[in-house]
C-alpha atoms as a PDB file:
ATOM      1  CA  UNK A   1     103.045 278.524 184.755  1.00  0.00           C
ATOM      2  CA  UNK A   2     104.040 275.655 182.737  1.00  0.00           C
ATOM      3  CA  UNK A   3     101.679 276.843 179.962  1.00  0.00           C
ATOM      4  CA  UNK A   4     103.173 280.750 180.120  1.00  0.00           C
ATOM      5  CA  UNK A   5     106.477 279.534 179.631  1.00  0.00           C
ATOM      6  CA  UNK A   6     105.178 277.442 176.185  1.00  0.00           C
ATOM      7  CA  UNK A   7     103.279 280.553 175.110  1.00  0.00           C
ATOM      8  CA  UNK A   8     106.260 282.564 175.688  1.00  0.00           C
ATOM      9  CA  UNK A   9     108.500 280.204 174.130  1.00  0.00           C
ATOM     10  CA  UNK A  10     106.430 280.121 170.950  1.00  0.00           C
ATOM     11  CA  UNK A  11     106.085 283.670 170.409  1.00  0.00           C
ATOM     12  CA  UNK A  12     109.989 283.704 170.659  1.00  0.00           C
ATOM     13  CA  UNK A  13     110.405 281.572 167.739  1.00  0.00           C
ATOM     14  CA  UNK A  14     108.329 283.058 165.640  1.00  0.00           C
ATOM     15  CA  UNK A  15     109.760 286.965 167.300  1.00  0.00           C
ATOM     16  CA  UNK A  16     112.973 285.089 165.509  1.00  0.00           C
ATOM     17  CA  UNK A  17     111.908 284.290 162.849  1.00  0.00           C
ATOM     18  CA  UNK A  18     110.456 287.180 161.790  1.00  0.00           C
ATOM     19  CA  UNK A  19     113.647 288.606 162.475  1.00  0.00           C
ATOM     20  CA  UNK A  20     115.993 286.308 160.385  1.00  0.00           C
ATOM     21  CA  UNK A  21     113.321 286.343 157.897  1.00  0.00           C
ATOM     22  CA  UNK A  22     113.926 290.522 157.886  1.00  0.00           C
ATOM     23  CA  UNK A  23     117.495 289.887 157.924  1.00  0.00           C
ATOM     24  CA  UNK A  24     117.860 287.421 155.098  1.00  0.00           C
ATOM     25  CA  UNK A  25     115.909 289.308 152.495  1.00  0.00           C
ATOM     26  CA  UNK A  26     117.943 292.784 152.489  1.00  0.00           C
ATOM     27  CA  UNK A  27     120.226 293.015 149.756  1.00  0.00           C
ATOM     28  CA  UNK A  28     118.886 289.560 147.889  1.00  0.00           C
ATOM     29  CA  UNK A  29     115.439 290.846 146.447  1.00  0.00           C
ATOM     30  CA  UNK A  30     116.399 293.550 143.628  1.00  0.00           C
ATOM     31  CA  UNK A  31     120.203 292.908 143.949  1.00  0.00           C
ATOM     32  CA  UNK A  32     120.481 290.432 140.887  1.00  0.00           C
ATOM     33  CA  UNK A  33     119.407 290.831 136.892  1.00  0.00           C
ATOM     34  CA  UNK A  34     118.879 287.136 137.354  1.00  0.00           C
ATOM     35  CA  UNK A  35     115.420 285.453 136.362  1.00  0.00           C
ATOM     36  CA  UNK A  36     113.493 284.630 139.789  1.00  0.00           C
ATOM     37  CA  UNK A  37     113.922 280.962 140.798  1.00  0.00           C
ATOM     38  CA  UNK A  38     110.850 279.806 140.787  1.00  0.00           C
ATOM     39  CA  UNK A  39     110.002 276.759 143.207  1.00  0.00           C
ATOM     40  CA  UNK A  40     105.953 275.092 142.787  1.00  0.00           C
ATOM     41  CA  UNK A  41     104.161 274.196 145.783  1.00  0.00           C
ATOM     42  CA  UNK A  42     101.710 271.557 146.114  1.00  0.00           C
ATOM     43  CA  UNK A  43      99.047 270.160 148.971  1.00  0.00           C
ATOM     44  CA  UNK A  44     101.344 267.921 149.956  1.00  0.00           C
ATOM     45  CA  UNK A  45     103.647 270.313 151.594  1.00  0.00           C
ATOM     46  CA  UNK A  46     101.913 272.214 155.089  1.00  0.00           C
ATOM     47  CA  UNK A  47     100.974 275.452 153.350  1.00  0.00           C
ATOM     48  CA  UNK A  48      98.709 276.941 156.422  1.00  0.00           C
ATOM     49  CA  UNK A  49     101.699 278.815 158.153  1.00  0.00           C
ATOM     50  CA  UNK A  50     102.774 281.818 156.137  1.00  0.00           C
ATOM     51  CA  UNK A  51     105.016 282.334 158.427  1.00  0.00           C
ATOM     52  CA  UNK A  52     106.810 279.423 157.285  1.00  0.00           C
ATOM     53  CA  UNK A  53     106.620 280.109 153.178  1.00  0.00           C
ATOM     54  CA  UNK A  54     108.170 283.316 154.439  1.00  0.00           C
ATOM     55  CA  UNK A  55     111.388 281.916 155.947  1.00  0.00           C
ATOM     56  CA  UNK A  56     111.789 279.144 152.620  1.00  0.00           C
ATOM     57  CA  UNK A  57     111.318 281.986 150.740  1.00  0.00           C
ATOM     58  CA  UNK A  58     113.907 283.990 152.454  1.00  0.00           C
ATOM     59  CA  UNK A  59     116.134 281.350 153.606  1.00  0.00           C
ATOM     60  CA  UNK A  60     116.519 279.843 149.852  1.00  0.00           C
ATOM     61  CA  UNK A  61     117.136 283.654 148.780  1.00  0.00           C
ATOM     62  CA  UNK A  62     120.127 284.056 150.929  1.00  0.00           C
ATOM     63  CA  UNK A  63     121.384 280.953 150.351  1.00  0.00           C
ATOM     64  CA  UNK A  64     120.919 280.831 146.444  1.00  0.00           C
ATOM     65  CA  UNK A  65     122.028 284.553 146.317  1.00  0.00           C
ATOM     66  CA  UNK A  66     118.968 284.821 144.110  1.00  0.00           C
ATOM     67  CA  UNK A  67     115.176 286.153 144.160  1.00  0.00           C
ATOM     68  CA  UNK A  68     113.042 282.886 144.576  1.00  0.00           C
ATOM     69  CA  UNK A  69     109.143 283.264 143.917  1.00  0.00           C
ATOM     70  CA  UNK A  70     106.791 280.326 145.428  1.00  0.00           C
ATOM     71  CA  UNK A  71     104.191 278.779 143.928  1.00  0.00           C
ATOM     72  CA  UNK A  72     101.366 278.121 145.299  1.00  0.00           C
ATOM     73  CA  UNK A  73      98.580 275.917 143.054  1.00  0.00           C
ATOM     74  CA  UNK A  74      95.350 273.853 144.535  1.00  0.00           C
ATOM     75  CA  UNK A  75      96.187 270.597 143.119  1.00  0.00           C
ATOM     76  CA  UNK A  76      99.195 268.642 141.975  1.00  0.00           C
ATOM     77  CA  UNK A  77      98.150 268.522 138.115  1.00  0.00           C
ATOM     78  CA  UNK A  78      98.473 272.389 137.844  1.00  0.00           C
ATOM     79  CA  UNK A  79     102.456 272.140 139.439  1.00  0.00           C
ATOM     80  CA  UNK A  80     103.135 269.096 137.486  1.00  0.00           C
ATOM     81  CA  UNK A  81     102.506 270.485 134.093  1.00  0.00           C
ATOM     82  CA  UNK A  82     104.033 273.812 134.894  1.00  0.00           C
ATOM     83  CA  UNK A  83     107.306 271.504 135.917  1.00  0.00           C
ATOM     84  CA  UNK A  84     107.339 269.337 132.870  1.00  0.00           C
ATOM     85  CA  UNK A  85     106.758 271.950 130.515  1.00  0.00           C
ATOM     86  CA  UNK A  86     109.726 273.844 132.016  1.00  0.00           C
ATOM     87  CA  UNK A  87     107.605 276.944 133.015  1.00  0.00           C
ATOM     88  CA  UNK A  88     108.985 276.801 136.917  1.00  0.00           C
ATOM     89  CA  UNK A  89     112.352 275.836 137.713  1.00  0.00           C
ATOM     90  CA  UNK A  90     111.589 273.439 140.458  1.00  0.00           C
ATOM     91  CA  UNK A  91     108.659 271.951 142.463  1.00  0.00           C
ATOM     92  CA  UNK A  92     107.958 269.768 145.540  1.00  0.00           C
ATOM     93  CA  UNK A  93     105.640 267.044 143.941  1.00  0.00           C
ATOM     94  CA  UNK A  94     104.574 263.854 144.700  1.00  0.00           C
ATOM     95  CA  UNK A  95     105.946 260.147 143.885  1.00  0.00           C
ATOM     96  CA  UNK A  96     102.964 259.518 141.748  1.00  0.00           C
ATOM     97  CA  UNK A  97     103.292 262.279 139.337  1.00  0.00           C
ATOM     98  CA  UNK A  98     106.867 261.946 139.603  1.00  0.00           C
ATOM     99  CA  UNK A  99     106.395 258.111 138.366  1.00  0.00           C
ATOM    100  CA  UNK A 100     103.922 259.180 135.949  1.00  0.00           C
ATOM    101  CA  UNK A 101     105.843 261.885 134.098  1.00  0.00           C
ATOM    102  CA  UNK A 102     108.979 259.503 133.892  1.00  0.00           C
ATOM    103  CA  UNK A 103     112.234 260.550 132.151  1.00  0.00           C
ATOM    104  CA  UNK A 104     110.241 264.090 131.378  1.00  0.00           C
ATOM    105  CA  UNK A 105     111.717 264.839 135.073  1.00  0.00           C
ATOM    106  CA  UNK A 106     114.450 265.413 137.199  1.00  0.00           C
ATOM    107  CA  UNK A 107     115.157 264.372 140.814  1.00  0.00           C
ATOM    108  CA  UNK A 108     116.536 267.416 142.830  1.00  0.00           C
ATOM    109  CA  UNK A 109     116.410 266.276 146.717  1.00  0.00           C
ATOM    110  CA  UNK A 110     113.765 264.051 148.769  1.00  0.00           C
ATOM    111  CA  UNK A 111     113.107 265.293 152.671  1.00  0.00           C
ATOM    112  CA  UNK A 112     114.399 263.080 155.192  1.00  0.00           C
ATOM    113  CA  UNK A 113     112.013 262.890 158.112  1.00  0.00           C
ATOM    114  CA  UNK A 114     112.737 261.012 161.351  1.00  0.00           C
ATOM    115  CA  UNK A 115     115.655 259.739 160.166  1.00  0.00           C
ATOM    116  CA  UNK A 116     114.260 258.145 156.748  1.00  0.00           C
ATOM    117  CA  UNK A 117     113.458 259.045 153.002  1.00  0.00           C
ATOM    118  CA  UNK A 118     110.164 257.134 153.504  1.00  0.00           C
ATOM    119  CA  UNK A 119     106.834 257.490 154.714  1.00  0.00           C
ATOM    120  CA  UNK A 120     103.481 256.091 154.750  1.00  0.00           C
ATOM    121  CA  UNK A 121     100.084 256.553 153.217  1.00  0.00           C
ATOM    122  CA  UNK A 122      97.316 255.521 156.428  1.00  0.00           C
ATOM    123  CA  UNK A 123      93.192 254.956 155.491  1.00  0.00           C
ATOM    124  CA  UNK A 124      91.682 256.725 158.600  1.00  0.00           C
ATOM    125  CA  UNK A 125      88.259 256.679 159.728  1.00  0.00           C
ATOM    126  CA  UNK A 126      86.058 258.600 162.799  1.00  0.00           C
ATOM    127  CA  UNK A 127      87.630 257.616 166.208  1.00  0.00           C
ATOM    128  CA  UNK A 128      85.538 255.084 167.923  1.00  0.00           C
ATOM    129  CA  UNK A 129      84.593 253.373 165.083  1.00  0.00           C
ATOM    130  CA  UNK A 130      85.266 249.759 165.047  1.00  0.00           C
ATOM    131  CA  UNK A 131      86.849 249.021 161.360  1.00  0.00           C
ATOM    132  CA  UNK A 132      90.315 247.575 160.780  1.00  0.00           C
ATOM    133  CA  UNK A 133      90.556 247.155 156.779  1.00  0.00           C
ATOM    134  CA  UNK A 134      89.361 248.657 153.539  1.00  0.00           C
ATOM    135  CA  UNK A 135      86.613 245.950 153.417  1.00  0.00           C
ATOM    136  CA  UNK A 136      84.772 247.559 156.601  1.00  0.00           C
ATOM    137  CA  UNK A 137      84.929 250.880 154.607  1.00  0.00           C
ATOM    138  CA  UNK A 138      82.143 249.355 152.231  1.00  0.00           C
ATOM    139  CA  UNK A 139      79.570 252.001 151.882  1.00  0.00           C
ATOM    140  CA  UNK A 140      81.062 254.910 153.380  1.00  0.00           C
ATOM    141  CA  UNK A 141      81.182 258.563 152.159  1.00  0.00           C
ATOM    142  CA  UNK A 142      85.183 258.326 151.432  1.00  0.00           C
ATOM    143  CA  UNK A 143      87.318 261.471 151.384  1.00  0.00           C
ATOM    144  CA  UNK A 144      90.590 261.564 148.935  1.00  0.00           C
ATOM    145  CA  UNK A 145      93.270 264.243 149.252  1.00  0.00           C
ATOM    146  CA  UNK A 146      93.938 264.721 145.013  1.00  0.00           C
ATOM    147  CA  UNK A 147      93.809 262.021 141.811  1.00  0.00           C
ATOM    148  CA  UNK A 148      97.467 262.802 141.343  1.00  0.00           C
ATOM    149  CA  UNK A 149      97.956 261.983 145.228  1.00  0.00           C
ATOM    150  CA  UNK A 150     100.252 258.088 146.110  1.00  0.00           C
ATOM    151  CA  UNK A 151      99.059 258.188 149.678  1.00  0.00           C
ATOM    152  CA  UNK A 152      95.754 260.333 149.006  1.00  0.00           C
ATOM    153  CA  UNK A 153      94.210 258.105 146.258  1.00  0.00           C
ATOM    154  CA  UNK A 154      96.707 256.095 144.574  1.00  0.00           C
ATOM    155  CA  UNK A 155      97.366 253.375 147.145  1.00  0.00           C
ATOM    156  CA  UNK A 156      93.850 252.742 148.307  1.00  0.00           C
ATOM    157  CA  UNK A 157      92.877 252.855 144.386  1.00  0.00           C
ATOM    158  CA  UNK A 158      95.682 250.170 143.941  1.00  0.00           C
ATOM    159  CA  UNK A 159      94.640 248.557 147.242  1.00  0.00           C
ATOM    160  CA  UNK A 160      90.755 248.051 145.704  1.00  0.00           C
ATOM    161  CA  UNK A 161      92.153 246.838 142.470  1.00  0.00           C
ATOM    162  CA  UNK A 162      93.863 243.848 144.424  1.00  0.00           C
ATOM    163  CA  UNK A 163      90.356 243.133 145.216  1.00  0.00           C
ATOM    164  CA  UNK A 164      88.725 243.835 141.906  1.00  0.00           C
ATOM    165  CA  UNK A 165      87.115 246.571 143.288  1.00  0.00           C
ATOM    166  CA  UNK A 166      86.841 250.045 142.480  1.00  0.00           C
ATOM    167  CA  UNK A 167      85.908 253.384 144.271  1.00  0.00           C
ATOM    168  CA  UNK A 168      82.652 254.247 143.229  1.00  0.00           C
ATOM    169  CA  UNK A 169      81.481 250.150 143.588  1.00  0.00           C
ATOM    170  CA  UNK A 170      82.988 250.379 147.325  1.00  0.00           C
ATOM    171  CA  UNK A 171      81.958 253.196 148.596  1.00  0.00           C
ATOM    172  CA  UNK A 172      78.717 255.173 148.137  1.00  0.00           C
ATOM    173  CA  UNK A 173      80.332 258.757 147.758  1.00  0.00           C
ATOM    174  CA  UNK A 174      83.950 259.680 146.937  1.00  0.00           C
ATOM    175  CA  UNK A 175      85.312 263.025 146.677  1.00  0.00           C
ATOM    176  CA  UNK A 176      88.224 265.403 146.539  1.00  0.00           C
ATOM    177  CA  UNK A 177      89.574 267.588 149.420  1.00  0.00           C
ATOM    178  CA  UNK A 178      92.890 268.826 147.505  1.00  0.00           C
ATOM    179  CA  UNK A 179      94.879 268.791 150.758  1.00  0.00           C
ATOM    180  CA  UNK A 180      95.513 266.213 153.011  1.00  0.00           C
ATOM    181  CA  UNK A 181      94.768 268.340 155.866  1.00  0.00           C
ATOM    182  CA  UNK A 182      91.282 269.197 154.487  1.00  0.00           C
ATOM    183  CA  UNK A 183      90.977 264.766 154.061  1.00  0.00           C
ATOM    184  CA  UNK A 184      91.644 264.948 158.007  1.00  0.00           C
ATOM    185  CA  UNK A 185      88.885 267.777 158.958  1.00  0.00           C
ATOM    186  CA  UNK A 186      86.718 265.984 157.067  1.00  0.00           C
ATOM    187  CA  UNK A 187      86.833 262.978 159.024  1.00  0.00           C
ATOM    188  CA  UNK A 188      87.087 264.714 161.813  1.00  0.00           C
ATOM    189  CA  UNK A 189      84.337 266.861 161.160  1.00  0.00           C
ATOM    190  CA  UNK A 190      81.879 264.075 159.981  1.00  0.00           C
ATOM    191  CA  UNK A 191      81.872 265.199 156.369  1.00  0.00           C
ATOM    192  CA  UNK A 192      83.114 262.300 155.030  1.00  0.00           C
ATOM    193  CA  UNK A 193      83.413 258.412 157.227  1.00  0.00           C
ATOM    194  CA  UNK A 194      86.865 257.713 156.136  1.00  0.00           C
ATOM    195  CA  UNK A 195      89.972 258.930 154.110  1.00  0.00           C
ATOM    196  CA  UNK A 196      93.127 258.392 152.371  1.00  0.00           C
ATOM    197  CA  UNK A 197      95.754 260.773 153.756  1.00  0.00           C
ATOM    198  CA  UNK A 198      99.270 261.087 153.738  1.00  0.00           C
ATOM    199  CA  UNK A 199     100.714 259.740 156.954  1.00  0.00           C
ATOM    200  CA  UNK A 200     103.709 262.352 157.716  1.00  0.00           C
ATOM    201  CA  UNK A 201     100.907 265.096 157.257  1.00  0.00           C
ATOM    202  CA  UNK A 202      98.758 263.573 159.776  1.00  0.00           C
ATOM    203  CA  UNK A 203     101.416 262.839 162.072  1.00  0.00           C
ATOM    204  CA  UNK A 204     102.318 266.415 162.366  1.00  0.00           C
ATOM    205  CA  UNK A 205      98.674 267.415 162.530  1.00  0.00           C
ATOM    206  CA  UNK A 206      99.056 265.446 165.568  1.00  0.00           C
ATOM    207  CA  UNK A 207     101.567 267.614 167.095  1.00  0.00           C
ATOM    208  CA  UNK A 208     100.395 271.214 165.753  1.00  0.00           C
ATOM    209  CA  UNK A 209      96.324 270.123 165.697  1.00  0.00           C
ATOM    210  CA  UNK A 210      95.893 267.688 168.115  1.00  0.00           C
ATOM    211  CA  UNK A 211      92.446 268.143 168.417  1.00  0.00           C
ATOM    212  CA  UNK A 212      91.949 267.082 165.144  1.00  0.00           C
ATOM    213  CA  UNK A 213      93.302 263.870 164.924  1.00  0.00           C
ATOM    214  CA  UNK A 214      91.958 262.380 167.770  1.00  0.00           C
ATOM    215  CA  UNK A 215      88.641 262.479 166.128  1.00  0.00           C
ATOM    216  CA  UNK A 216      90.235 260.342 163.753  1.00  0.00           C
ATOM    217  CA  UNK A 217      91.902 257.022 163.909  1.00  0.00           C
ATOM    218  CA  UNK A 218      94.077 255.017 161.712  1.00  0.00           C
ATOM    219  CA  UNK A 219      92.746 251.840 160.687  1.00  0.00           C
ATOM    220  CA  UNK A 220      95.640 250.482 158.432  1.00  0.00           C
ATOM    221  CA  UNK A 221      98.806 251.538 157.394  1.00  0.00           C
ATOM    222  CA  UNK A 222     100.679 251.052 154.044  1.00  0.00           C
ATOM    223  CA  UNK A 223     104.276 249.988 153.074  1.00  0.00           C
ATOM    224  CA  UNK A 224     106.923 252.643 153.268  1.00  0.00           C
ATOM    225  CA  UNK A 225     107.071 254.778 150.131  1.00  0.00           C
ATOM    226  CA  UNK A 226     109.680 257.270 148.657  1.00  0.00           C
ATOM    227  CA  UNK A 227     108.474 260.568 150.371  1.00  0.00           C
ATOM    228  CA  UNK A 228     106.711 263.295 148.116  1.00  0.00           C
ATOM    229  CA  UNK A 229     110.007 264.261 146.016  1.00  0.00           C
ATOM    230  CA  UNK A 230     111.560 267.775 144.683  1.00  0.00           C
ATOM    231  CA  UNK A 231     112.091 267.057 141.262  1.00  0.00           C
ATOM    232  CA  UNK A 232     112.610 269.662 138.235  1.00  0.00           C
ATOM    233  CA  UNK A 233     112.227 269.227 134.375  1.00  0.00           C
ATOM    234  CA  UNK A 234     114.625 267.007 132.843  1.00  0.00           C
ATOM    235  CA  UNK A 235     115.816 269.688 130.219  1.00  0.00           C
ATOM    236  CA  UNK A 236     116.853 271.679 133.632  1.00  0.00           C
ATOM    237  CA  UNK A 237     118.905 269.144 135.763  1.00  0.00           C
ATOM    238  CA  UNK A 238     122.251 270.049 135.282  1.00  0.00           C
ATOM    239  CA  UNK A 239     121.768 273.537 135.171  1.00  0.00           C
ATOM    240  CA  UNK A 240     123.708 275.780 137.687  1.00  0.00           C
ATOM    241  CA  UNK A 241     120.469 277.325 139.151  1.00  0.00           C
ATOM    242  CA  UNK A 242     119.632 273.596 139.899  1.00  0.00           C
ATOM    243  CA  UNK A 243     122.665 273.050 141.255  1.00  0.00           C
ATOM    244  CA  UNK A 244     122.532 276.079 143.471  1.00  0.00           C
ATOM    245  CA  UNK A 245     119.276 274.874 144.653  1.00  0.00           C
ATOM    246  CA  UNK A 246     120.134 271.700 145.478  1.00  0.00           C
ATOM    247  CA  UNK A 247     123.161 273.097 147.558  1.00  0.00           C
ATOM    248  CA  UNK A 248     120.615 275.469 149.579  1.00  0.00           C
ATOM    249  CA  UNK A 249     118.149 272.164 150.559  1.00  0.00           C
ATOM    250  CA  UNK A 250     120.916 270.266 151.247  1.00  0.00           C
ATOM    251  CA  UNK A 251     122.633 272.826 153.673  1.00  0.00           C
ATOM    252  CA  UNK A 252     119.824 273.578 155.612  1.00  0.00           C
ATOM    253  CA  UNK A 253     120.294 271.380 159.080  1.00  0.00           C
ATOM    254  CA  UNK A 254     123.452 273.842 159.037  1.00  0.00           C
ATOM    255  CA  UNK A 255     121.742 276.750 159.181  1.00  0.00           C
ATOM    256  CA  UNK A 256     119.626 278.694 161.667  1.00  0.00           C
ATOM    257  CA  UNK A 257     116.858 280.069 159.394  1.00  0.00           C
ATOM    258  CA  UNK A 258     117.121 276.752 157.686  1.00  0.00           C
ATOM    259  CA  UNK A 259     116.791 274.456 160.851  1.00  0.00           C
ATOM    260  CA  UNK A 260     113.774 276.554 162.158  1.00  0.00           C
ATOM    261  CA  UNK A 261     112.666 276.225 158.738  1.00  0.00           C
ATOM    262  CA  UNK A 262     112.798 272.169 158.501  1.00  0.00           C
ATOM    263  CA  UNK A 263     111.455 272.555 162.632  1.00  0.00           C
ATOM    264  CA  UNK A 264     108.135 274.166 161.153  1.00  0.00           C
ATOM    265  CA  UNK A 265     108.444 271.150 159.242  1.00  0.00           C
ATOM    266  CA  UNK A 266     108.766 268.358 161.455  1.00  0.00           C
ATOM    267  CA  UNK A 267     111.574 267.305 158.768  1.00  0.00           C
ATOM    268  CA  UNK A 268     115.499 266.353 159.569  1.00  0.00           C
ATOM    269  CA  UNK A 269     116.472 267.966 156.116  1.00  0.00           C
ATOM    270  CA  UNK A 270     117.214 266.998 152.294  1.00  0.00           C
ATOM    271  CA  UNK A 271     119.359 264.380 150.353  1.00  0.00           C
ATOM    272  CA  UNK A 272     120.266 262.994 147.048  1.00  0.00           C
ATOM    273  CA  UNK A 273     117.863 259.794 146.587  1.00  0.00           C
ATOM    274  CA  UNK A 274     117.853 257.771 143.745  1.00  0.00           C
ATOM    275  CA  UNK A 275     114.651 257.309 141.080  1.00  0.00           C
ATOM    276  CA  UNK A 276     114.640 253.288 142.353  1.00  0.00           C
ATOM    277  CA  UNK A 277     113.093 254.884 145.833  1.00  0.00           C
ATOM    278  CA  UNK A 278     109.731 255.020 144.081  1.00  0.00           C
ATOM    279  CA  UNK A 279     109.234 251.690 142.603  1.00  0.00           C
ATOM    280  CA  UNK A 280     106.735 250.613 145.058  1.00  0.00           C
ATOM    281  CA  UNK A 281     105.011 253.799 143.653  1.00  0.00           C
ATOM    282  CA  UNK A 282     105.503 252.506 140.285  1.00  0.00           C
ATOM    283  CA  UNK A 283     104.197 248.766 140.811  1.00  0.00           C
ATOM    284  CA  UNK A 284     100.718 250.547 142.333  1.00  0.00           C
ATOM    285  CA  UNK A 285     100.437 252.517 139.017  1.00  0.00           C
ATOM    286  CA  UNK A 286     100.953 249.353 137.011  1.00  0.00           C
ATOM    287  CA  UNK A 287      98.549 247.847 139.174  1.00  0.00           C
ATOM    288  CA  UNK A 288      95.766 250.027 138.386  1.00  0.00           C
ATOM    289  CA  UNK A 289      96.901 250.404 134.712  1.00  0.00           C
ATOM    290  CA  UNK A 290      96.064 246.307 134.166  1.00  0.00           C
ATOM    291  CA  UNK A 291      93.062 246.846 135.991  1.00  0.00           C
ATOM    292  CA  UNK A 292      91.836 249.683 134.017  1.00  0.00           C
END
């Protein structure tokens, strides 16, 4: 019974938001002369549910009063150079390319999730298996998420580099997943023996894939980190379409199509942050700059 009631319940939400997603695009899409808003998408945001990229779409149409196109790459360098070389208005990024790129960007918003601007990047490794650092990781096949990636290669980069030690001297095999979902299924899944994945990711795989993670297990945990930013060109920060932007993420707990859309989520909302919030970002790149 228990279990019709959560089946039900599910197909209700998403019976609504199909609905509010209906409601929300008539009379935005083909209404204005205005360029499309353009907003860049990378791995580090949950892509799987289209669902989802269909209510952002639609709830940052209404509430921009403007046609807003997503867009969707397979890794972070492809957004990142679009975004600095002003060819999309906006992106969700990470902290590392958002270090990287410097004064060449913007910062729009930063998600708050359970209750905080930070998060954490977690080294995770088949369940069962006894290992409790990066030194019993010696030797394995080792899965990243992207090179431009804090919590999917930066950190453990920065955290062999403490140790004079570098990726392909650690571990036998390394490669690249370009998701941090895909760095989970592949531990899961045997592919690879460990991985570097973002932590809020594979906390909400453990709500929406359970199965998944507990094939996995987190051996160590990293120091809280600025979470993945939105940022936008420099040359576009004080624009109004910014500005109109930035209104819409930061008026979404408000909203019903924009509270089911931070619920899909797992996120609280958006708020102004400050560049400083990525410094411990910053001291890993410097890290593995002097060790390069």
């Amino acid at each position: 019974m228990q279990r019709g009631r959560m089946i039900r319940g599910a197909c209700g939400r998403r019976q609504f938001l199909k609905a509010a997603v209906s409601l929300a695009c008539l009379g935005v899409r083909g209404a204005s002369t205005e360029t499309p808003f353009t907003f860049g998408l990378t791995p580090v945001f949950l892509t799987s549910d289209l669902l989802l990229l269909e209510a952002l779409q639609a709830y940052l149409e209404r509430a921009m009063k403007s046609e807003v196109r997503l867009i969707l790459r397979r890794t972070y360098q492809e957004i990142s150079s679009q975004l600095v070389a002003g060819q999309i208005d906006a992106a969700w990024i990470c902290g590392y390319p958002f270090v990287s790129y410097g004064p060449r960007l913007s910062l729009v918003a930063v998600p708050v999730w359970r209750g905080d601007k930070q998060y954490q990047a977690y080294l995770i490794a088949a369940a069962g298996r006894s290992a409790g650092a990066i030194e019993d990781l010696a030797g394995d096949t080792h899965a990243f998420s992207d090179p431009d990636s804090n919590s999917g290669y930066l950190v453990t980069r920065a955290l062999l580099a403490e140790r004079k030690l570098r990726p392909e001297s650690h571990f036998a095999r390394t490669f690249f997943t370009y998701g941090h979902r895909n760095v989970v299924r592949a531990v899961a899944n045997g592919l690879a023996q460990s991985g570097s994945v973002d932590g809020y990711v594979w906390e909400v795989m453990t709500e929406t894939e359970p199965d998944l993670t507990r094939r996995t297990n987190v051996i160590w945990k990293s120091e809280w980190f600025g979470f993945p930013p939105i940022a936008t060109s420099a040359g576009f920060g004080a624009s109004d379409r910014i500005r109109r932007f930035k209104a819409a993420l930061l008026a979404m707990p408000g909203d019903d199509l924009g509270r089911q859309v931070l619920s899909l989520l797992r996120l609280d909302g958006f708020d102004d942050a400050e560049p400083g919030l990525f410094k411990g970002i910053a001291r890993r790149v410097e890290l593995v700059r002097q060790f390069d």
